[in-house]
PDB file of N, CA and C in Angstrom:
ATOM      1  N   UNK A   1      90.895  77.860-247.098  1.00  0.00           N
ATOM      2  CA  UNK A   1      91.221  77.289-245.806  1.00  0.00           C
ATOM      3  C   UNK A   1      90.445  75.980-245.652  1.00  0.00           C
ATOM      4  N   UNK A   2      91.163  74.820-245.252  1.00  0.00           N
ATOM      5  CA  UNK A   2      90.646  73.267-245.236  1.00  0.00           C
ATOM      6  C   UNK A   2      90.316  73.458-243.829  1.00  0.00           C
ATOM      7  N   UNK A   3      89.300  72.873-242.903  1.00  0.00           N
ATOM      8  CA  UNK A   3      88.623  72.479-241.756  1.00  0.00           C
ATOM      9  C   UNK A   3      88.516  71.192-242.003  1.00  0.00           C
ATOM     10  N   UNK A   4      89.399  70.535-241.008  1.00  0.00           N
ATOM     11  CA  UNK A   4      88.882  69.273-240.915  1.00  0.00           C
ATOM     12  C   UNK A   4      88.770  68.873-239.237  1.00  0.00           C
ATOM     13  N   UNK A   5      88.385  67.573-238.606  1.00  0.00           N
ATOM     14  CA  UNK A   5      87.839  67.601-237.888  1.00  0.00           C
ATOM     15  C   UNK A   5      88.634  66.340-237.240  1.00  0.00           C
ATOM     16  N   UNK A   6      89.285  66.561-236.275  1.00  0.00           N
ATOM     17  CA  UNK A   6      89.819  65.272-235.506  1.00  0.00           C
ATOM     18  C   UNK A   6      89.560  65.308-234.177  1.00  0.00           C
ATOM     19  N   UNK A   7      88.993  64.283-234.205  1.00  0.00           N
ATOM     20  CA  UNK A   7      88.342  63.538-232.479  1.00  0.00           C
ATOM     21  C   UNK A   7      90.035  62.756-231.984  1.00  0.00           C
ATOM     22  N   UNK A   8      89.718  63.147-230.328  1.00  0.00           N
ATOM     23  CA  UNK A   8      90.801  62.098-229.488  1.00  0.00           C
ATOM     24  C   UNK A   8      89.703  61.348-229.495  1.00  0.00           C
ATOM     25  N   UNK A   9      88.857  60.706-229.797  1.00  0.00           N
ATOM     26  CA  UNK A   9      88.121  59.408-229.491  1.00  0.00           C
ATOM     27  C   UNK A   9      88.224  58.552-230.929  1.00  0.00           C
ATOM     28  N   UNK A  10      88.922  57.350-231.118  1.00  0.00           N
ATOM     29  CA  UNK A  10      89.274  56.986-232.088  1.00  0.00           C
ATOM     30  C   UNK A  10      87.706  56.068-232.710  1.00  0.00           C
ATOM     31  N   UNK A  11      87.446  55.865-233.737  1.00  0.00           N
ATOM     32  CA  UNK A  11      85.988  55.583-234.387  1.00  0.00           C
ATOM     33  C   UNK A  11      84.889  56.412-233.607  1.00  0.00           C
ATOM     34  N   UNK A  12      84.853  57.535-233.509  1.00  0.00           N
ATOM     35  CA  UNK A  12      83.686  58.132-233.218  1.00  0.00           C
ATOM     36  C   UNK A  12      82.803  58.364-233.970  1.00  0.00           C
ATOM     37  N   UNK A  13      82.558  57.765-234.956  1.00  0.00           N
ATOM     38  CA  UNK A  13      81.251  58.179-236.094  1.00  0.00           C
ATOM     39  C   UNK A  13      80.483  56.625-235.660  1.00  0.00           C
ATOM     40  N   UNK A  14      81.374  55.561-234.374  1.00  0.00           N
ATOM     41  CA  UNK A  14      80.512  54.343-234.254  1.00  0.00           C
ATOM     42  C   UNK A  14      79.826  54.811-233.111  1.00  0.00           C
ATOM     43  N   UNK A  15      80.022  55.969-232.346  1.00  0.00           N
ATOM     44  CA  UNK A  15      79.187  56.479-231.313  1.00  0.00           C
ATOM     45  C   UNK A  15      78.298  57.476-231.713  1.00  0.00           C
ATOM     46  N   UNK A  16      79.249  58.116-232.865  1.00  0.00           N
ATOM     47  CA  UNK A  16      78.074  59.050-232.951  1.00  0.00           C
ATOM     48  C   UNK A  16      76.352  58.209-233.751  1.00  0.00           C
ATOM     49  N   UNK A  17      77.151  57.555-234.702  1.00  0.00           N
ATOM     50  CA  UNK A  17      75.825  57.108-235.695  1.00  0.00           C
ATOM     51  C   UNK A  17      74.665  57.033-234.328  1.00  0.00           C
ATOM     52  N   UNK A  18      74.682  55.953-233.572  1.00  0.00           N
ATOM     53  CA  UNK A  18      73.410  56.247-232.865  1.00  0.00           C
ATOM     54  C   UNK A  18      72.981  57.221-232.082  1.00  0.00           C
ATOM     55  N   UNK A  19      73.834  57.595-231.677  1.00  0.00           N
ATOM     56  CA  UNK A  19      73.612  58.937-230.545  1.00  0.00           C
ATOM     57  C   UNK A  19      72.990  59.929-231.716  1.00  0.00           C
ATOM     58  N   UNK A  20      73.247  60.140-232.683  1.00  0.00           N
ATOM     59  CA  UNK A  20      72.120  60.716-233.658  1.00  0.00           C
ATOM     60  C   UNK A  20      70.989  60.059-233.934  1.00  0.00           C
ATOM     61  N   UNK A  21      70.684  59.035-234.272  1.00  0.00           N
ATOM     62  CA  UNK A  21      69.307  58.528-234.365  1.00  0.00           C
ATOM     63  C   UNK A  21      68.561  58.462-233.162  1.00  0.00           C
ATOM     64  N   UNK A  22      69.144  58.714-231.894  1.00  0.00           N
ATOM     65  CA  UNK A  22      68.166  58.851-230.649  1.00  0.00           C
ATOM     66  C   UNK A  22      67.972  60.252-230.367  1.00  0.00           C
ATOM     67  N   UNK A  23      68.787  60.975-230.871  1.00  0.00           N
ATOM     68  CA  UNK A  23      68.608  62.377-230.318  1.00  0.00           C
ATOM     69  C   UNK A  23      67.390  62.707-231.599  1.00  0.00           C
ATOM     70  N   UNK A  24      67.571  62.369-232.699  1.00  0.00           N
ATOM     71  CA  UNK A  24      66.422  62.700-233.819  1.00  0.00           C
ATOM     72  C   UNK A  24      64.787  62.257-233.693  1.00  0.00           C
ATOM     73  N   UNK A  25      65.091  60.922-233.409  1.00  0.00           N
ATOM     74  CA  UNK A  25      63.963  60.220-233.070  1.00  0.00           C
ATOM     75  C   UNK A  25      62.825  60.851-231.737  1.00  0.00           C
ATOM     76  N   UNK A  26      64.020  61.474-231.229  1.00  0.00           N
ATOM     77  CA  UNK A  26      63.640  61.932-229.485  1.00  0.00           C
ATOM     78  C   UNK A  26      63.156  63.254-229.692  1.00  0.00           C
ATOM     79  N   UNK A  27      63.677  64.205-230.448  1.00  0.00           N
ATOM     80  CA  UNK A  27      63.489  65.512-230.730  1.00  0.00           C
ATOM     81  C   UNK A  27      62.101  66.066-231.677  1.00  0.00           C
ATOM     82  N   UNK A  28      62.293  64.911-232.648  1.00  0.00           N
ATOM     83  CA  UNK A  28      61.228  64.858-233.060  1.00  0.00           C
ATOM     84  C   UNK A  28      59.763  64.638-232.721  1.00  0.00           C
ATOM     85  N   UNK A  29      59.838  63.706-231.464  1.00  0.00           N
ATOM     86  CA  UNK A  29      58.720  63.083-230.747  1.00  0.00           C
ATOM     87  C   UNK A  29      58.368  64.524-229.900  1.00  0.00           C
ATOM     88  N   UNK A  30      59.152  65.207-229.404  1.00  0.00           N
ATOM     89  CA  UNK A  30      58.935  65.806-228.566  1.00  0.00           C
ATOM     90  C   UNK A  30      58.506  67.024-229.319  1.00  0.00           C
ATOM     91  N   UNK A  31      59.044  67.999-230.299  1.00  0.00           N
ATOM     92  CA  UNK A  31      58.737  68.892-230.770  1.00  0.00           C
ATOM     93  C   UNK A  31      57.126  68.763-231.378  1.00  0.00           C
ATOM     94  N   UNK A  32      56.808  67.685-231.924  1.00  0.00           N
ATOM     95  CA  UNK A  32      55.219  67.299-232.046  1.00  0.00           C
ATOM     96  C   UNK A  32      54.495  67.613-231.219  1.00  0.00           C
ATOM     97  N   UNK A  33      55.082  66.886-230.123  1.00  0.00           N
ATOM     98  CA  UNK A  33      54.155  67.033-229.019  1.00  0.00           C
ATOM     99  C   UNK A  33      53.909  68.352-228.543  1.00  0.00           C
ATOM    100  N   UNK A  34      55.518  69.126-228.428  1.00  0.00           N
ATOM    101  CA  UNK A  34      54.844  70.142-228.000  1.00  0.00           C
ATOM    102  C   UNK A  34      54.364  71.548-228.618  1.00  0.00           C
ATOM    103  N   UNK A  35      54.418  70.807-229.955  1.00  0.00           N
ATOM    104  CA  UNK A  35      53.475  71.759-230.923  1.00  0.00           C
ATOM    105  C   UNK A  35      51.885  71.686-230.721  1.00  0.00           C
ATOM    106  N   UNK A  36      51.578  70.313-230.163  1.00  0.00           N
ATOM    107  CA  UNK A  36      50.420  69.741-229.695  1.00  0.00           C
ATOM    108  C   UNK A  36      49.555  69.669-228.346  1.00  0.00           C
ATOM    109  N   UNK A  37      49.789  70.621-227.592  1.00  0.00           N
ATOM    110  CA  UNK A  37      49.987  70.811-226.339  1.00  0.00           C
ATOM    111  C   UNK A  37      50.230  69.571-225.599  1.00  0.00           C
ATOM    112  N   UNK A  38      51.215  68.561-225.797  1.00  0.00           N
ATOM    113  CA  UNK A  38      52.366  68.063-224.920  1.00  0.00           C
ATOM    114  C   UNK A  38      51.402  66.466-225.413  1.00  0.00           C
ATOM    115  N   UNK A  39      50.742  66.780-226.532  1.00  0.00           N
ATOM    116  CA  UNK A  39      49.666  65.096-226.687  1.00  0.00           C
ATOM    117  C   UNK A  39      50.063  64.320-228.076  1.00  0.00           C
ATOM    118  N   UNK A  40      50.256  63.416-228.540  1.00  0.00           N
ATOM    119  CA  UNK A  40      51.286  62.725-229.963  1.00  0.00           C
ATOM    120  C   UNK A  40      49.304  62.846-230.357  1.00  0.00           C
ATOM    121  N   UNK A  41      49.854  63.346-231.685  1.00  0.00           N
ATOM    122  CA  UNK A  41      48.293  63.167-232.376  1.00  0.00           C
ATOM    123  C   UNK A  41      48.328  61.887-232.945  1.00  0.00           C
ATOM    124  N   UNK A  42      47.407  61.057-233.474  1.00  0.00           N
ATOM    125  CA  UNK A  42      47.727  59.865-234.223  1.00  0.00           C
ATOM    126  C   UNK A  42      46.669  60.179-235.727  1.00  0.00           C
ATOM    127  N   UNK A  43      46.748  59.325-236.487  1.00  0.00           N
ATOM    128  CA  UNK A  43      46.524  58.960-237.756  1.00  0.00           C
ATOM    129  C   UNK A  43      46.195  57.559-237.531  1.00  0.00           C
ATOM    130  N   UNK A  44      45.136  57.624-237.380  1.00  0.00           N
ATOM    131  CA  UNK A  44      44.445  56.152-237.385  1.00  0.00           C
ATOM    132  C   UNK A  44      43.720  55.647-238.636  1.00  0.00           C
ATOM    133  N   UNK A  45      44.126  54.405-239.440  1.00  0.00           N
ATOM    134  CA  UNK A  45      43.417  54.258-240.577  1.00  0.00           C
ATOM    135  C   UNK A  45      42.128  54.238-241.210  1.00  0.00           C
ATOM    136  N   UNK A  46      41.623  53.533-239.978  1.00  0.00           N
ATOM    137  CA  UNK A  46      39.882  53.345-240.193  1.00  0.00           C
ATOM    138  C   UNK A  46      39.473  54.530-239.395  1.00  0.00           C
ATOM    139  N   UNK A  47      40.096  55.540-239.019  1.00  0.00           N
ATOM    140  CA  UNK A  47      39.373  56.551-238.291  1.00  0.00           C
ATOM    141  C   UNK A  47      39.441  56.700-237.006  1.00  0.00           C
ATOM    142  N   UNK A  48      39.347  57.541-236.033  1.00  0.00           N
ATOM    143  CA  UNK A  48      39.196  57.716-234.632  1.00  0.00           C
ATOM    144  C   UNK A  48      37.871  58.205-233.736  1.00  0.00           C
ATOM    145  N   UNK A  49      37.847  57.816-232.880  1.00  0.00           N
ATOM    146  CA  UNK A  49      36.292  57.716-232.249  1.00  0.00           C
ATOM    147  C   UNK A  49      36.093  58.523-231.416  1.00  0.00           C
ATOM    148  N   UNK A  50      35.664  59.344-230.056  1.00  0.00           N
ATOM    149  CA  UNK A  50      35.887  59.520-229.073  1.00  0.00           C
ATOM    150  C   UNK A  50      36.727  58.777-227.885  1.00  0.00           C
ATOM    151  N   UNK A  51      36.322  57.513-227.733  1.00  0.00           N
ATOM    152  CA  UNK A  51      37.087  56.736-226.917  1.00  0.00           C
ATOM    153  C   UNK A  51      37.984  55.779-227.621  1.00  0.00           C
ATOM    154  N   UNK A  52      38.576  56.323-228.387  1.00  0.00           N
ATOM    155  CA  UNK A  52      39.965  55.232-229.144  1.00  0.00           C
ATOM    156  C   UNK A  52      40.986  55.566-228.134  1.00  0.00           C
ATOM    157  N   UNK A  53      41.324  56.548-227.469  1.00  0.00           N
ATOM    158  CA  UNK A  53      42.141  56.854-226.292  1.00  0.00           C
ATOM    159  C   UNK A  53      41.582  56.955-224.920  1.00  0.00           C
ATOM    160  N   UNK A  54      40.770  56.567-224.326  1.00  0.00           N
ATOM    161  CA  UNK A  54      40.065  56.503-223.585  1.00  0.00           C
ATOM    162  C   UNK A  54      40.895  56.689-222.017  1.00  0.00           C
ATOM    163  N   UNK A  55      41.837  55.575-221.991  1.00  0.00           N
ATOM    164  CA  UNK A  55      42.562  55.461-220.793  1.00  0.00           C
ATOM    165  C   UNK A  55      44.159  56.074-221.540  1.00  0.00           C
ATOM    166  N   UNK A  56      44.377  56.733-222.192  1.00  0.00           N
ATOM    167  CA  UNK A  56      45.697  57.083-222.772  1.00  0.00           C
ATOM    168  C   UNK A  56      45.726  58.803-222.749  1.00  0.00           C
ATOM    169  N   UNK A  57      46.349  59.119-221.883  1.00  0.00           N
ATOM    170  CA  UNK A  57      46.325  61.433-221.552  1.00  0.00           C
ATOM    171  C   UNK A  57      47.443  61.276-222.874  1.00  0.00           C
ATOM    172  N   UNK A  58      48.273  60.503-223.641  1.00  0.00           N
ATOM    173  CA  UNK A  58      49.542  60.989-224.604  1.00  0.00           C
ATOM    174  C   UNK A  58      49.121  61.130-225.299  1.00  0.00           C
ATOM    175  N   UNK A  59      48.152  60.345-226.465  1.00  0.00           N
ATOM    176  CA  UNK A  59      47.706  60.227-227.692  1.00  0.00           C
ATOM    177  C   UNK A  59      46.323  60.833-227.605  1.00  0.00           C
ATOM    178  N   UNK A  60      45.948  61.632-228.601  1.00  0.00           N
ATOM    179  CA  UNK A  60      45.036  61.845-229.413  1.00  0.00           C
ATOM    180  C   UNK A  60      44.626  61.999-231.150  1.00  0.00           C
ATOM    181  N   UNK A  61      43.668  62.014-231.104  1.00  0.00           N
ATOM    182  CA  UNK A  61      43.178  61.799-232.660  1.00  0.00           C
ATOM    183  C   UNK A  61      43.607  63.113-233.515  1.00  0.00           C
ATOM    184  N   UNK A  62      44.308  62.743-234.173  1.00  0.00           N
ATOM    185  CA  UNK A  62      44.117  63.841-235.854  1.00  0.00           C
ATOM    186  C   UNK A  62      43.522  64.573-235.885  1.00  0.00           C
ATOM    187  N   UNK A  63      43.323  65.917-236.092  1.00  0.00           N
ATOM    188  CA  UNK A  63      42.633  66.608-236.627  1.00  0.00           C
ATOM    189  C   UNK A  63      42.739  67.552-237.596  1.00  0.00           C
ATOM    190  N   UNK A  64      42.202  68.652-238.563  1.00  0.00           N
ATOM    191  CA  UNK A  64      42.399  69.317-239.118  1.00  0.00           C
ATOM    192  C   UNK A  64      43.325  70.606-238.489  1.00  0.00           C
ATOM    193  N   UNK A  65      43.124  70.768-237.350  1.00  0.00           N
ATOM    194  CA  UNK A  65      43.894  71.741-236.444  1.00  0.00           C
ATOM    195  C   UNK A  65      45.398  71.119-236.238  1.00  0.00           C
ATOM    196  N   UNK A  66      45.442  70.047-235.949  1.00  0.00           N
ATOM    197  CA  UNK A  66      47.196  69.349-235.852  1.00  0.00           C
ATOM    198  C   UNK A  66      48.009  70.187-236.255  1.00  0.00           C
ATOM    199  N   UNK A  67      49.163  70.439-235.480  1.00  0.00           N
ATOM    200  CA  UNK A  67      50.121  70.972-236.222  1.00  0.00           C
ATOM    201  C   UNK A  67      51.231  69.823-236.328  1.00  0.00           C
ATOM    202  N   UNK A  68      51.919  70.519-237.371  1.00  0.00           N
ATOM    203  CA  UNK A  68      52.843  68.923-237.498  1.00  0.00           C
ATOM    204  C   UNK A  68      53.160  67.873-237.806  1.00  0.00           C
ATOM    205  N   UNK A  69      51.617  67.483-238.913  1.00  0.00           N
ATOM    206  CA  UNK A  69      51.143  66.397-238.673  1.00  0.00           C
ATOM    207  C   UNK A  69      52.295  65.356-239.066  1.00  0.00           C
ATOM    208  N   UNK A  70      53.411  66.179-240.558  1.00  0.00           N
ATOM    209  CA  UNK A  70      54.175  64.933-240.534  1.00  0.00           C
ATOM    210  C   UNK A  70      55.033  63.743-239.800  1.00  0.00           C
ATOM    211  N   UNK A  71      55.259  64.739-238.644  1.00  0.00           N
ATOM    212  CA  UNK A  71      56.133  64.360-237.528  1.00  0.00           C
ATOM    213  C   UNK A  71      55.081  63.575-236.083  1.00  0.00           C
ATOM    214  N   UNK A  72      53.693  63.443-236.617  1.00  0.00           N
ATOM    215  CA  UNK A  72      52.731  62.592-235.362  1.00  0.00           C
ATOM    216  C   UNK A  72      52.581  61.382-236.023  1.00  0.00           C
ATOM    217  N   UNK A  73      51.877  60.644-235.595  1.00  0.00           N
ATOM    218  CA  UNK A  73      51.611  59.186-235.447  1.00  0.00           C
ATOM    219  C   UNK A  73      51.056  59.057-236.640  1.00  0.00           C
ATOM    220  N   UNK A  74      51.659  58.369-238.275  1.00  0.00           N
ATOM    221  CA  UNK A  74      50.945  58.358-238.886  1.00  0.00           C
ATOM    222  C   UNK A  74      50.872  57.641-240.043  1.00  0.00           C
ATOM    223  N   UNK A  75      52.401  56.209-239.585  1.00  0.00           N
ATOM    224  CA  UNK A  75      52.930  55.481-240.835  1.00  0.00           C
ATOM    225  C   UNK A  75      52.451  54.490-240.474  1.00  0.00           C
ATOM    226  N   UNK A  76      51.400  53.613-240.712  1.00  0.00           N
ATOM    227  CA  UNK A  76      50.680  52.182-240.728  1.00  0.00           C
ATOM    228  C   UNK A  76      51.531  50.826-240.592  1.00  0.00           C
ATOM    229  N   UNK A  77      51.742  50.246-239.585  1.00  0.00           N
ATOM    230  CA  UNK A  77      52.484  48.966-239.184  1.00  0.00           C
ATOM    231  C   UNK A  77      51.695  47.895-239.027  1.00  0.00           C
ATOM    232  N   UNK A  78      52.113  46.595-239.094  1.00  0.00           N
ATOM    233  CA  UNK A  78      50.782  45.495-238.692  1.00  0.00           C
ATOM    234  C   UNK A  78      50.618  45.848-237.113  1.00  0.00           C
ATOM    235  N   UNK A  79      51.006  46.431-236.704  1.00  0.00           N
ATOM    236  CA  UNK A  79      50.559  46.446-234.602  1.00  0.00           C
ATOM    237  C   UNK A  79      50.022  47.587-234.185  1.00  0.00           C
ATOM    238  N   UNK A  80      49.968  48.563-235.312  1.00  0.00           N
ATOM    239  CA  UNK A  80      49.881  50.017-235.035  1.00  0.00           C
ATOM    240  C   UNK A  80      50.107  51.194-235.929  1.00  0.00           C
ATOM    241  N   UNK A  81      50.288  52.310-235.192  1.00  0.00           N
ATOM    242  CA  UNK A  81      50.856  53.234-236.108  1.00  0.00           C
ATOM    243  C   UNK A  81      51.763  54.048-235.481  1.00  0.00           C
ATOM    244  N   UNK A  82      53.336  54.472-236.094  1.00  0.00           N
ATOM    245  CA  UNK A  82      54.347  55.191-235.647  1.00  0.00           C
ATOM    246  C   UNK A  82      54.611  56.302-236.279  1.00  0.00           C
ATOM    247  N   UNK A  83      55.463  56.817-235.697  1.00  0.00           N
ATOM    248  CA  UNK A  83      56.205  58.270-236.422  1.00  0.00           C
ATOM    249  C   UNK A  83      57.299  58.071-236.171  1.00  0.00           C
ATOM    250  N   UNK A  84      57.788  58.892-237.567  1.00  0.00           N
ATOM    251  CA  UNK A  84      58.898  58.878-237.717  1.00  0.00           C
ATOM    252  C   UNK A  84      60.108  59.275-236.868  1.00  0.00           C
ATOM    253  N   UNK A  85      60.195  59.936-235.866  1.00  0.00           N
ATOM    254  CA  UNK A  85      60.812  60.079-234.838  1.00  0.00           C
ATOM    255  C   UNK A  85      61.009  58.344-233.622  1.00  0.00           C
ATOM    256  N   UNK A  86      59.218  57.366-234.012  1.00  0.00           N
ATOM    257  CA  UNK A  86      59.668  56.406-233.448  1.00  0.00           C
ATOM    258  C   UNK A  86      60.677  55.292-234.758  1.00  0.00           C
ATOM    259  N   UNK A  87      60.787  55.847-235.147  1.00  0.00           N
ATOM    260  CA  UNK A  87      61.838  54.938-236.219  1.00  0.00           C
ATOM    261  C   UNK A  87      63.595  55.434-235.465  1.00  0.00           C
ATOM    262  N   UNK A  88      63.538  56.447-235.713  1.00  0.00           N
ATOM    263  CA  UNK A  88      64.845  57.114-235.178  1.00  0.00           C
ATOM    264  C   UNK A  88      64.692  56.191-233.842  1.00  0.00           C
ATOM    265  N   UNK A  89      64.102  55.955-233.112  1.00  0.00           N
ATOM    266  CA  UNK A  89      64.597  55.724-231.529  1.00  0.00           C
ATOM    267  C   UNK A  89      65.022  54.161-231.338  1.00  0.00           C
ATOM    268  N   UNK A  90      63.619  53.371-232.268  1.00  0.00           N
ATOM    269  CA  UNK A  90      63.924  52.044-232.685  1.00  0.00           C
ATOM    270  C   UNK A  90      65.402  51.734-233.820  1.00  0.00           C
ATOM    271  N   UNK A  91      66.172  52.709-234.626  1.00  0.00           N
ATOM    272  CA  UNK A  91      66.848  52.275-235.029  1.00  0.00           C
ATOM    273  C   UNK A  91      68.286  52.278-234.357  1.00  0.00           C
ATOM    274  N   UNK A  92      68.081  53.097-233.277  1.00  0.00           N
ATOM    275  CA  UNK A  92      69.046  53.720-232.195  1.00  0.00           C
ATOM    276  C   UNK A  92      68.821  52.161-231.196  1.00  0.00           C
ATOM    277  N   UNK A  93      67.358  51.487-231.069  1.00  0.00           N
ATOM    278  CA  UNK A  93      67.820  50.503-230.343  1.00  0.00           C
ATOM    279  C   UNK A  93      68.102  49.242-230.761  1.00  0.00           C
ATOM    280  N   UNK A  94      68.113  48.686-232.228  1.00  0.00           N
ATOM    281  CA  UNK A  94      68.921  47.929-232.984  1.00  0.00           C
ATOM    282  C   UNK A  94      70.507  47.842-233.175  1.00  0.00           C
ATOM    283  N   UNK A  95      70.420  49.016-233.507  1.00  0.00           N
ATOM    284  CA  UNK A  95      71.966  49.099-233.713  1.00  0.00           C
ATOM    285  C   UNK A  95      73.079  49.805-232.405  1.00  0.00           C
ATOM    286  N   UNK A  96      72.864  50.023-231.445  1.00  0.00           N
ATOM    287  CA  UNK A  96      73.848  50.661-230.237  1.00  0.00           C
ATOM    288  C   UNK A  96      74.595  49.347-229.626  1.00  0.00           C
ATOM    289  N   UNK A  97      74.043  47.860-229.533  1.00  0.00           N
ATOM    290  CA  UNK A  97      75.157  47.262-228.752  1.00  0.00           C
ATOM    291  C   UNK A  97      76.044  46.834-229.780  1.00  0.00           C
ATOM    292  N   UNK A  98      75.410  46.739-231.170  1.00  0.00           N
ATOM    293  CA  UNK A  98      76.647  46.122-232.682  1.00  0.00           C
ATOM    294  C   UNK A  98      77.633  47.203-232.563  1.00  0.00           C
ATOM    295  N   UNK A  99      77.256  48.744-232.545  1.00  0.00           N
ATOM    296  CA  UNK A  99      78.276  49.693-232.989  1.00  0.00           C
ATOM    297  C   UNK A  99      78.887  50.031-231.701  1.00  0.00           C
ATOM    298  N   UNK A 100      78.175  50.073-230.242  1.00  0.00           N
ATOM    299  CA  UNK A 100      79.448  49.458-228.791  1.00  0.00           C
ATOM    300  C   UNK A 100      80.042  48.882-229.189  1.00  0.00           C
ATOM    301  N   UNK A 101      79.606  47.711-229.125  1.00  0.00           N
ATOM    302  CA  UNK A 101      80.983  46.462-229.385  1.00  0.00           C
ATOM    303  C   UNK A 101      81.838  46.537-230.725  1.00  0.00           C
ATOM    304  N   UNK A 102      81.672  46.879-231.343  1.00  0.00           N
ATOM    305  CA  UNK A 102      82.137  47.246-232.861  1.00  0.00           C
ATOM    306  C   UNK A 102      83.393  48.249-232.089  1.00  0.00           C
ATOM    307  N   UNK A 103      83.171  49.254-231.788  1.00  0.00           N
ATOM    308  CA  UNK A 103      84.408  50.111-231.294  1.00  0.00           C
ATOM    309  C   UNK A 103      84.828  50.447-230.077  1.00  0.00           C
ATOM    310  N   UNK A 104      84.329  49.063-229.466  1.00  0.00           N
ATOM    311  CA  UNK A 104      85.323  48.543-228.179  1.00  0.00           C
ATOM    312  C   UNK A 104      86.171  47.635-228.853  1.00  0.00           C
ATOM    313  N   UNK A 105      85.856  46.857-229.703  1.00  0.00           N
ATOM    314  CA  UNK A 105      86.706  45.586-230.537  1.00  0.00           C
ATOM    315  C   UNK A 105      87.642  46.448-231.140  1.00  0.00           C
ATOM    316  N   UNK A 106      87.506  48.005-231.979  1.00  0.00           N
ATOM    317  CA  UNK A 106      88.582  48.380-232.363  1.00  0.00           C
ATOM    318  C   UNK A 106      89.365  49.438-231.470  1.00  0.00           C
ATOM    319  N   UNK A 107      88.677  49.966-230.785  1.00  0.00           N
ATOM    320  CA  UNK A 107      90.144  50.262-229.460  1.00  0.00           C
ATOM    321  C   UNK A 107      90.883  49.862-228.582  1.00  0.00           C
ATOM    322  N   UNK A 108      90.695  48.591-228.483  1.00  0.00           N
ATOM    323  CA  UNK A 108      90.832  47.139-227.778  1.00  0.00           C
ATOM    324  C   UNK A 108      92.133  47.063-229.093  1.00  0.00           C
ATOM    325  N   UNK A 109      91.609  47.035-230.432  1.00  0.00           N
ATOM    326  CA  UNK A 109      93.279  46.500-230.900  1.00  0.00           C
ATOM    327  C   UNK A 109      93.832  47.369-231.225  1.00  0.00           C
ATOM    328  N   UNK A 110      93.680  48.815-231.602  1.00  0.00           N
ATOM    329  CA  UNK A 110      94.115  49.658-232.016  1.00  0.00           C
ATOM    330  C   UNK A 110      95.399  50.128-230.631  1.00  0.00           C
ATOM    331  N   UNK A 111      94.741  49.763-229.219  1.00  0.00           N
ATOM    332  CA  UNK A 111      95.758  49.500-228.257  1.00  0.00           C
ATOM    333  C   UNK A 111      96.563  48.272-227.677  1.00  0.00           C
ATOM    334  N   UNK A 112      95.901  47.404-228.325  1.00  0.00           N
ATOM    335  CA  UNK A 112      97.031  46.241-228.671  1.00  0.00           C
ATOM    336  C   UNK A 112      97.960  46.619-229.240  1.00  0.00           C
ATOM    337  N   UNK A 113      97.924  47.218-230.760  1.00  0.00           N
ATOM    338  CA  UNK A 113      98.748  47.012-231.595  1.00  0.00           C
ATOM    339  C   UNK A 113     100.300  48.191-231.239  1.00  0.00           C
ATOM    340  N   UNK A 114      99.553  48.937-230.703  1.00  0.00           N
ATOM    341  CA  UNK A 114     100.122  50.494-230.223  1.00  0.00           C
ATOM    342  C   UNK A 114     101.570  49.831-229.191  1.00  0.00           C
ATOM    343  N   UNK A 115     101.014  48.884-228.317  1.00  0.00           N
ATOM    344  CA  UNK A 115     102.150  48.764-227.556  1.00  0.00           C
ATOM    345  C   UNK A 115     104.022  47.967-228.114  1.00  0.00           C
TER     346      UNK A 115
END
């Protein structure tokens, strides 16, 4: 038996692509956290101090206790450090007005052409 899969929404893999990278990015952030009691641990390169979060209740420091750690704060950028869940959210906000407009441009002719 073949399953295949047809949407009434014509290019829906240009809505879905991001609506998956935000829901991943998002899910991920959050399941960390609340493996963490509700705090993003970080991975700081040169180390963490007592007051490296000082004025910040979200973030805290690494520890051997972390759970999760792959999914907390811990890939080295020149400004900082992210997780991979903030990649998912940043790639969700690069690409959502190209792949909008991308399949407004093709249901726009796909109902041109129709008439």
């Amino acid at each position: 038996m073949k399953v295949t899969f047809r949407s009434r929404i014509p290019y829906v893999w240009l809505l879905a692509v991001p609506a998956v990278c935000v829901v991943f990015g998002s899910l991920a952030n959050m399941v960390v956290m609340a493996a963490n009691g509700g705090q993003m641990p970080v991975l700081w390169p040169a180390g963490c101090t007592a007051d490296s979060f000082s004025s910040d209740s979200l973030h805290v420091c690494m520890t051997e206790d972390t759970n999760l750690k792959f999914l907390a704060d811990w890939i080295v950028l020149k400004w900082g450090v992210a997780s991979p869940g903030d990649f998912g959210i940043w790639t969700y906000e690069l690409i959502k007005v190209p792949f909008l407009s991308a399949w407004s441009a093709l249901v726009i002719r796909k109902a041109v052409r129709s008439r």
